[in-house]
C-alpha atoms as a PDB file:
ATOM      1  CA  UNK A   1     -11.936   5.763 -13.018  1.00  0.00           C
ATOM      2  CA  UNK A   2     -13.966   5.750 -10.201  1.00  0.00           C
ATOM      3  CA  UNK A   3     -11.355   4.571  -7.881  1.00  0.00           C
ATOM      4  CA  UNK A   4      -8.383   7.002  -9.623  1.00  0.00           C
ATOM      5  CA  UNK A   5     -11.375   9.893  -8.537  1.00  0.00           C
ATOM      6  CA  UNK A   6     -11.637   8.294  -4.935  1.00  0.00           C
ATOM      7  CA  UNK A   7      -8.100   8.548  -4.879  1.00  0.00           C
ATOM      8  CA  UNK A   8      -7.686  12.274  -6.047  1.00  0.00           C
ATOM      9  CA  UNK A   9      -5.609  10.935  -9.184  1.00  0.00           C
ATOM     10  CA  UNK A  10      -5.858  13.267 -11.970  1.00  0.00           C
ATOM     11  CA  UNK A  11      -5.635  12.466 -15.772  1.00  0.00           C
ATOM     12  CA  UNK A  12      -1.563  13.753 -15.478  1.00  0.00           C
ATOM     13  CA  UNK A  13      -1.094  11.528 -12.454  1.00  0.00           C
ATOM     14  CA  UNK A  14      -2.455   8.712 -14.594  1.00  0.00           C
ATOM     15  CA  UNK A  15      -0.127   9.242 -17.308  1.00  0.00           C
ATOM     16  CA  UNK A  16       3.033   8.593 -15.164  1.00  0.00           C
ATOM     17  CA  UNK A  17       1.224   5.386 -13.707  1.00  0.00           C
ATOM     18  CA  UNK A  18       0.708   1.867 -14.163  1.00  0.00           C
ATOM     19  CA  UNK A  19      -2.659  -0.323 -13.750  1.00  0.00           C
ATOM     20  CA  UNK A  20      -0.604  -2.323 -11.007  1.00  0.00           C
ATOM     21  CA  UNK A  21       0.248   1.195  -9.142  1.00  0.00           C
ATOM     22  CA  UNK A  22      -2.738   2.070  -9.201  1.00  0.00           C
ATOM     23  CA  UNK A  23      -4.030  -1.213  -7.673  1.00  0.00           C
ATOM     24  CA  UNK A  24      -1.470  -1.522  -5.133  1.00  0.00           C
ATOM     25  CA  UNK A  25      -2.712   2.446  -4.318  1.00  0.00           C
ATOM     26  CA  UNK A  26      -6.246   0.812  -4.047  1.00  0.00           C
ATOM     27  CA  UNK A  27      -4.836  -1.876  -2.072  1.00  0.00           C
ATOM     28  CA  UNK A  28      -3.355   0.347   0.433  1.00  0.00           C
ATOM     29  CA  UNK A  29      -6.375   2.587   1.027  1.00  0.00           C
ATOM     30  CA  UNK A  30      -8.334  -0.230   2.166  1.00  0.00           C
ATOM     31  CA  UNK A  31      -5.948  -1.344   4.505  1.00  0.00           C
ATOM     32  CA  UNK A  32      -5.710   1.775   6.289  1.00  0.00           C
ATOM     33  CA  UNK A  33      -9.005   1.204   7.686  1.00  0.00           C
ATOM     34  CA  UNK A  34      -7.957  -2.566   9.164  1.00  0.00           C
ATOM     35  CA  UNK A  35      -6.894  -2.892  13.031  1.00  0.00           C
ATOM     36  CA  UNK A  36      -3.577  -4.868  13.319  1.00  0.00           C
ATOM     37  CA  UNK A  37      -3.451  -7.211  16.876  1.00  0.00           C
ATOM     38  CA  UNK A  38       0.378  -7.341  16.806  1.00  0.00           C
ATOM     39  CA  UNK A  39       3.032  -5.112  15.864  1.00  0.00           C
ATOM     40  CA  UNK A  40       6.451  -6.852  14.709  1.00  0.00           C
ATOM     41  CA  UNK A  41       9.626  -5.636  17.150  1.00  0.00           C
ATOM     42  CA  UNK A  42      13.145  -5.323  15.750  1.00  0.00           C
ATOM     43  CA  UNK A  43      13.757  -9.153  16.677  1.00  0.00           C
ATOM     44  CA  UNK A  44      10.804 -10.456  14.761  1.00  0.00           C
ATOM     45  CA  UNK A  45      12.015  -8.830  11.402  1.00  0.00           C
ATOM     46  CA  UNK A  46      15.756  -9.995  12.145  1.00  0.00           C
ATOM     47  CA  UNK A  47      14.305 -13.297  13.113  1.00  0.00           C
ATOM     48  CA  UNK A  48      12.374 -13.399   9.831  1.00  0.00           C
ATOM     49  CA  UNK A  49      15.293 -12.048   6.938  1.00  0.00           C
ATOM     50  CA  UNK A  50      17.970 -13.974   9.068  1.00  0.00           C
ATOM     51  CA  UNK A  51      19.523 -11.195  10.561  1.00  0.00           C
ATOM     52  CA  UNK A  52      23.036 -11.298  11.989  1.00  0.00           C
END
């Protein structure tokens, strides 16, 4: 609960929610904070799902 409060989820919010939402939500927040050294370009996602 302490998280769901950090998080500014209410009780209703909850209800529509599963544990694993709320863990990926959790998840998420903390890597907002982290700094990211490389940024992938257009190429590097085509390159990496095979694109055309």
């Amino acid at each position: 609960m302490l998280r769901c409060s950090e998080l500014s989820l209410s009780r209703e919010d909850l209800d529509d929610m599963t544990m694993g939402m709320v863990y990926d939500m959790v998840i998420e927040r903390g890597n907002d904070q982290e700094k990211y050294n490389y940024k992938a370009t257009q190429a590097d996602i085509e390159a990496f799902f095979g694109g055309e």
